[in-house]
Protein backbone atom coordinates (compact mmCIF):
# COMPACT_ATOMS: atom_id res chain seq x y z
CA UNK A 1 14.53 -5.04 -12.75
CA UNK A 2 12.73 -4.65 -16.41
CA UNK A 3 12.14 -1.21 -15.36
CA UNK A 4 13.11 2.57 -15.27
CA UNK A 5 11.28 5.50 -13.21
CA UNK A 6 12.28 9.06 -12.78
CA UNK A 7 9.12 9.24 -9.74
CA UNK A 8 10.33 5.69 -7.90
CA UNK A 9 13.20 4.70 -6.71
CA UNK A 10 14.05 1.19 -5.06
CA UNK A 11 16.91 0.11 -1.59
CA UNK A 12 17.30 -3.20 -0.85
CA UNK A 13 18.56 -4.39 2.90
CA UNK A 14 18.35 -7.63 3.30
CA UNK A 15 15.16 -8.96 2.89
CA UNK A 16 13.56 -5.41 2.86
CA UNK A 17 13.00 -3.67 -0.23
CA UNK A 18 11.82 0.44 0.83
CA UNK A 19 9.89 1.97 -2.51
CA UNK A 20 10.86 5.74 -2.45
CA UNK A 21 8.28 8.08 -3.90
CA UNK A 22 11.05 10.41 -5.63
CA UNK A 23 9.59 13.67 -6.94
CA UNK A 24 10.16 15.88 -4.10
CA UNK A 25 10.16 18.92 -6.16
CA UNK A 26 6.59 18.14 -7.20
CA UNK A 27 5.62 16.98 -3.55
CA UNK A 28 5.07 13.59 -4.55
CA UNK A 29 2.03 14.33 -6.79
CA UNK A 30 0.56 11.49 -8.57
CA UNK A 31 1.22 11.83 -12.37
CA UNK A 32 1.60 9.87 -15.67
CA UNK A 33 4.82 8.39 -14.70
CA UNK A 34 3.66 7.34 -10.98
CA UNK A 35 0.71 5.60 -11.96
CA UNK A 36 2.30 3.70 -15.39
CA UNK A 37 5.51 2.77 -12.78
CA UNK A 38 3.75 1.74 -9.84
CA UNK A 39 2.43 -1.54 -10.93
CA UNK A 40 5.78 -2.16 -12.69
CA UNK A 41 7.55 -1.75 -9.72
CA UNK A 42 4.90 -3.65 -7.50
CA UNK A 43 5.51 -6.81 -9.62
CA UNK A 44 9.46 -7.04 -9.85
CA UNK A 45 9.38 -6.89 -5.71
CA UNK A 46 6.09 -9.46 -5.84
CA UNK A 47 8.03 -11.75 -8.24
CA UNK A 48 11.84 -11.41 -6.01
CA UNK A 49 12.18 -14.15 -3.91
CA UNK A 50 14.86 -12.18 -1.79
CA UNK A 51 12.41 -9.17 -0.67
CA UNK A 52 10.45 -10.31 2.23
CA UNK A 53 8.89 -7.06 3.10
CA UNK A 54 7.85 -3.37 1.38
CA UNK A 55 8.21 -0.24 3.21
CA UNK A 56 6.42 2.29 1.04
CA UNK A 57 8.05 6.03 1.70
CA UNK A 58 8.38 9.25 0.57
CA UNK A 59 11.38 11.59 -0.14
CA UNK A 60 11.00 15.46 0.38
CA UNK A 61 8.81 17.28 2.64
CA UNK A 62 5.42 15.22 2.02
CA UNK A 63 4.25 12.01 1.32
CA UNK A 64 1.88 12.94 -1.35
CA UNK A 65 0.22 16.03 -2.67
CA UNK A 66 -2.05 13.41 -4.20
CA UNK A 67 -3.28 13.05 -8.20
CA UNK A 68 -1.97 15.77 -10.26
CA UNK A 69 -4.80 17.12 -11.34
CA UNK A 70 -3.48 18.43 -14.47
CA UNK A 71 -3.83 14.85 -15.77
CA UNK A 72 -7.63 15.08 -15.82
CA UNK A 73 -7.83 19.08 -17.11
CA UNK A 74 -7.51 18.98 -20.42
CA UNK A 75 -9.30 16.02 -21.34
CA UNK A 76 -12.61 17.10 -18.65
CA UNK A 77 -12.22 20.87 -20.46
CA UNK A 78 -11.87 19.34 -24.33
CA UNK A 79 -15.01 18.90 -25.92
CA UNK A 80 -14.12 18.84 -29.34
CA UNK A 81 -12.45 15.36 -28.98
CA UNK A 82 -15.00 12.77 -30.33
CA UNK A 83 -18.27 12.79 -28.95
CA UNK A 84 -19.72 12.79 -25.39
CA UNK A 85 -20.29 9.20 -25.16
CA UNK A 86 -16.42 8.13 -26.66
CA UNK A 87 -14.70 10.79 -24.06
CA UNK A 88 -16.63 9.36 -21.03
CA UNK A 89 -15.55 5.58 -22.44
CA UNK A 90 -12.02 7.11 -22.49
CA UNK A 91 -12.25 8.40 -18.61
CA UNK A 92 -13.89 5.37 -17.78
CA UNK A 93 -10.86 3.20 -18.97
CA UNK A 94 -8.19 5.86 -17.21
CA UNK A 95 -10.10 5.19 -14.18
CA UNK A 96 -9.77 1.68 -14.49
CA UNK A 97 -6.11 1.99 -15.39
CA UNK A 98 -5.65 4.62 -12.07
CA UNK A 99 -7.14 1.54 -10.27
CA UNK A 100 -5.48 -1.13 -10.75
CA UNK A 101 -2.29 0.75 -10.39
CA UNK A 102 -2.98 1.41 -6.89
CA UNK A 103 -4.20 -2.42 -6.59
CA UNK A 104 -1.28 -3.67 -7.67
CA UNK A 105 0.07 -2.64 -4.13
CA UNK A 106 -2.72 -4.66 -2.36
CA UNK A 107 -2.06 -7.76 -4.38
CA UNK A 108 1.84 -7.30 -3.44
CA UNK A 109 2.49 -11.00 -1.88
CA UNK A 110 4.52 -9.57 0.00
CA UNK A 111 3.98 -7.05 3.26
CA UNK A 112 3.86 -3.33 2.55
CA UNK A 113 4.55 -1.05 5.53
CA UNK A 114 3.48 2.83 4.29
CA UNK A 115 5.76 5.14 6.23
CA UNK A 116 3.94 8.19 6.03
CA UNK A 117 5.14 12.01 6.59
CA UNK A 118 4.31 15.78 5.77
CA UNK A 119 0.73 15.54 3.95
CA UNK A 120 -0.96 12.84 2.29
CA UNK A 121 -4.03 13.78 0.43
CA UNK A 122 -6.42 12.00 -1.78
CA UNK A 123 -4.64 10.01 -3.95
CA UNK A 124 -2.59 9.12 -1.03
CA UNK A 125 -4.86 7.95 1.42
CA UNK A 126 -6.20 5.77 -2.12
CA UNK A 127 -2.23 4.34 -1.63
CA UNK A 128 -1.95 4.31 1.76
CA UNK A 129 -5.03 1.97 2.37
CA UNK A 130 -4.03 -0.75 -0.28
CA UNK A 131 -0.50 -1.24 1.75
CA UNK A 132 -0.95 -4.09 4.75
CA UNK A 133 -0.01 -1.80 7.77
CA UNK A 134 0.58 2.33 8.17
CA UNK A 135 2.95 4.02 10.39
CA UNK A 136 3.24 7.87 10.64
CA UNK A 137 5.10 10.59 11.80
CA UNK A 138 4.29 13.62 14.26
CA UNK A 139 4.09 15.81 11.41
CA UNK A 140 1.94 13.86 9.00
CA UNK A 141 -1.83 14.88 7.80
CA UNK A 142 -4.42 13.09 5.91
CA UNK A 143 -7.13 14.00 3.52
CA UNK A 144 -9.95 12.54 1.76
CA UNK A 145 -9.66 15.35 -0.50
CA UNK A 146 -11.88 14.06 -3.38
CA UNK A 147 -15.46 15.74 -1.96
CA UNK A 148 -13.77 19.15 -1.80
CA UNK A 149 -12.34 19.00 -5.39
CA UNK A 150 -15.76 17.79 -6.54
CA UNK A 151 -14.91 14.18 -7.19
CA UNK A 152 -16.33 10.95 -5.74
CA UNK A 153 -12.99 9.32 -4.91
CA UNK A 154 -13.07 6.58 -7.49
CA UNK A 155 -9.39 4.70 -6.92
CA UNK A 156 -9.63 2.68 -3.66
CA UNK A 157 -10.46 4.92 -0.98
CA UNK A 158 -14.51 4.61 -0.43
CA UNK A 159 -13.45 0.73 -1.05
CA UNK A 160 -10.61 -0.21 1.21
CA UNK A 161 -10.93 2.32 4.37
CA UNK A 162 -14.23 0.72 5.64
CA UNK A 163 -12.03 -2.40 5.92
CA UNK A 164 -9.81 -0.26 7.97
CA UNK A 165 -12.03 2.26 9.98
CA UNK A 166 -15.50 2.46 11.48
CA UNK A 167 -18.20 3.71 9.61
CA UNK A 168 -19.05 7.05 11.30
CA UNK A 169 -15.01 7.89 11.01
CA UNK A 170 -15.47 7.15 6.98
CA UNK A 171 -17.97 8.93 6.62
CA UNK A 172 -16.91 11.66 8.70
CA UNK A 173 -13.19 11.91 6.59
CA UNK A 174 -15.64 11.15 3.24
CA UNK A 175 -18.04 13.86 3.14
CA UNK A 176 -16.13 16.86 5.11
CA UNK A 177 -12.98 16.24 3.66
CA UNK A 178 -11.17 17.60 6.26
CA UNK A 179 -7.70 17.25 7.32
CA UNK A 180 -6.97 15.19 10.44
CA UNK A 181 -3.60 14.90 12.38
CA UNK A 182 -1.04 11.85 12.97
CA UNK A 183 -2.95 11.61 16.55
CA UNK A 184 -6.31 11.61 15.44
CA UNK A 185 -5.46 9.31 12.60
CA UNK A 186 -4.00 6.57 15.25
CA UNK A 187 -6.76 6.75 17.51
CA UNK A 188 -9.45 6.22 14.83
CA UNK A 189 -7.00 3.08 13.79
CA UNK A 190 -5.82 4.88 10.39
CA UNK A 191 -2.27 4.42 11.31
CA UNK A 192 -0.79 1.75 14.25
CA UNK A 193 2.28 3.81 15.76
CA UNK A 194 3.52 7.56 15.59
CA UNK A 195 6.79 8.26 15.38
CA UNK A 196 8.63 11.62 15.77
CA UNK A 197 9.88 12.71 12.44
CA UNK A 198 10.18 11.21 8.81
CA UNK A 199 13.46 9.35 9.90
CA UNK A 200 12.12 7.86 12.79
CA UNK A 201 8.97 6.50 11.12
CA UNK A 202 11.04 5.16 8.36
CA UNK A 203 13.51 3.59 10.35
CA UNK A 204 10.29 2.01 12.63
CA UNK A 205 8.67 0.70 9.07
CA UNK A 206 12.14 -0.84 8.10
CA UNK A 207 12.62 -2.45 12.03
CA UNK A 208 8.97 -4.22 11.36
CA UNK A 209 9.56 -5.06 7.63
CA UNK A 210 12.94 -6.96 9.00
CA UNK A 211 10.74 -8.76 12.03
CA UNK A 212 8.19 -9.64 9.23
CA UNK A 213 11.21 -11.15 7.07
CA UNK A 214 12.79 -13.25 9.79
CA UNK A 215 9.83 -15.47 9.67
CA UNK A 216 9.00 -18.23 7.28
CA UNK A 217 8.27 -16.18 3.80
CA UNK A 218 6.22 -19.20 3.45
CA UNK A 219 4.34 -18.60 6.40
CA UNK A 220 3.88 -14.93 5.91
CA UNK A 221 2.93 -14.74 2.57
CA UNK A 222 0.36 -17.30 3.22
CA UNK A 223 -1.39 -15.80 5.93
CA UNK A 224 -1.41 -12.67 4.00
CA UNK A 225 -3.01 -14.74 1.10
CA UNK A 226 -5.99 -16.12 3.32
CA UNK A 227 -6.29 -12.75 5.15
CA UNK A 228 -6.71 -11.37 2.02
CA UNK A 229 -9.60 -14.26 0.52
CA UNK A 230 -11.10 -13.88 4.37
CA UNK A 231 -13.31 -10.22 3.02
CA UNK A 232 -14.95 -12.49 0.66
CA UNK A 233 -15.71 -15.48 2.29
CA UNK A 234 -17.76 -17.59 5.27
CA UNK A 235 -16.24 -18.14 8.48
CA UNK A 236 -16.40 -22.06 7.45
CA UNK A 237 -15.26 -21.12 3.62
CA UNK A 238 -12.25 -19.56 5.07
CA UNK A 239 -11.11 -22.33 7.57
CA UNK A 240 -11.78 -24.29 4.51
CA UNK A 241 -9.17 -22.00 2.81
CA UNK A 242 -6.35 -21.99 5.58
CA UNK A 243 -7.07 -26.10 6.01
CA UNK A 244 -6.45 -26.44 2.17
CA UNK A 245 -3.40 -23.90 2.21
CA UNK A 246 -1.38 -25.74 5.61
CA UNK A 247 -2.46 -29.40 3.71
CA UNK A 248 -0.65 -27.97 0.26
CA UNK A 249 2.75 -25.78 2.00
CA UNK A 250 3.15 -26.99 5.74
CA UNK A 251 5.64 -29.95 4.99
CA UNK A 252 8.21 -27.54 3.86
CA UNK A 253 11.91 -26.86 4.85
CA UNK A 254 10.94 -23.87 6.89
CA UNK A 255 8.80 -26.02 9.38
CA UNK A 256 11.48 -28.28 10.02
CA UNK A 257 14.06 -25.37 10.38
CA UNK A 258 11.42 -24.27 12.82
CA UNK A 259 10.95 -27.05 14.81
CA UNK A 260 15.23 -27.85 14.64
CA UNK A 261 15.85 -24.20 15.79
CA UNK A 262 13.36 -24.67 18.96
CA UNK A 263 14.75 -27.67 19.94
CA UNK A 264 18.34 -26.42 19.24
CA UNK A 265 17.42 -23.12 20.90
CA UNK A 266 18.74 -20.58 18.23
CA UNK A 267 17.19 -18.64 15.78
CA UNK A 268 15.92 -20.17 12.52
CA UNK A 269 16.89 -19.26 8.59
CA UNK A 270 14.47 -19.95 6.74
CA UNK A 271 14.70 -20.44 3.04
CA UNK A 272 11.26 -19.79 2.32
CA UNK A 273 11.01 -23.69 0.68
């Protein structure tokens, strides 16, 4: 671990690593620390070959408050620092920082499970939608805030929830910014499952992220990997893809612990070699 956070906090079991967002006292908001941590945090699990899955949660009463806005005050009220054109060169490059903070979680190798309770507002639903698969909690509410603060939301949200919900619900959660429930969220496809309270969604992330890591890391990572190149590419481009992958990884232990398990009718260990 070549890093330190006061905001994020790491448990290992097994082969599932579950990232904590730890500043309860501040309801999770998104500030300096979170967003210069995050992608630290994102690559030592990426880069351990023992962590098989993420589960993304949140101590305290709420997943996220969202970006703390105070990050953006000064610098949007300050006009005497440097000209007009050097301070909107300055937000443009925070922006592009805030990004690829958040898209560090997307290019995670590995699964990320979000467990999500209490509310989870703009920033969060930016965090939320770069993870693989969302569960919920009774209790938990969502908001593309960004509309009713002003803002176009500018860090992955107008980007990655089209790839996750139809168009009329985008636009409906876009432009009214409204809050919606853990119900309405799982029948628009938002979230997969909803689960009673913040324990019982974590614990149902955690029971998935250990069914994801009993397969072949090998196997999961990859399909992840083409799933992934499959937004950008042809129907025939992408079985090119997968036909290239399988011809590069599938003569590897795992298959043949695969094929000796089924034939020996126990449960394979793969290595993930």
């Amino acid at each position: 671990m070549a890093y330190e956070s006061d905001v994020l906090t790491v448990e290992r079991d097994g082969h599932v690593a579950t990232l904590w967002l730890d500043d309860a006292e501040r309801r999770n908001a998104m500030g300096p620390a979170f967003w210069t941590d995050l992608p630290l945090v994102m690559a030592d699990l990426g880069a351990d070959d023992s962590v098989r899955a993420v589960v993304l949660a949140a101590k305290g009463r709420h997943f996220t408050a969202g970006i703390d806005l105070a990050m953006f005050g000064a610098s949007l009220a300050d006009e005497s620092d440097g000209s007009a054109v050097s301070r909107r060169l300055r937000f443009l490059a925070e922006v592009k920082r805030l990004q690829a903070s958040i898209t560090s979680v997307a290019d995670c190798p590995k699964p990320v499970i979000a467990a999500i309770h209490g509310a989870c507002i703009g920033g969060g639903i930016d965090l939320i939608t770069a993870c693989d698969i969302r569960l919920a909690s009774a209790d938990a509410t969502f908001s593309v805030r960004e509309t009713r603060m002003a803002m176009v939301a500018d860090v992955g949200t107008l980007q990655r929830l089209p790839k996750i919900l139809a168009a009329g619900h985008v636009a409906e959660l876009v432009y009214t910014g409204k809050d919606i429930d853990a119900e309405r969220a799982r029948a628009m496809g938002l979230v997969n499952h909803v689960h009673p309270d913040h324990d019982a969604v974590v614990a149902a992330a955690r029971t998935m992220g250990a069914e994801i890591a009993a397969n072949s890391p090998l196997a999961v990572q990859g399909s992840k990997a083409v799933l992934q190149r499959g937004d950008t590419l042809t129907i025939d481009q992408g079985l090119d893809l997968v036909a290239l992958w399988n011809t590069a990884f599938i003569h590897s232990d795992d298959l043949s612990e695969a094929v000796g398990a089924f034939f020996e009718k126990r449960a394979p260990e793969f290595k993930g070699r």
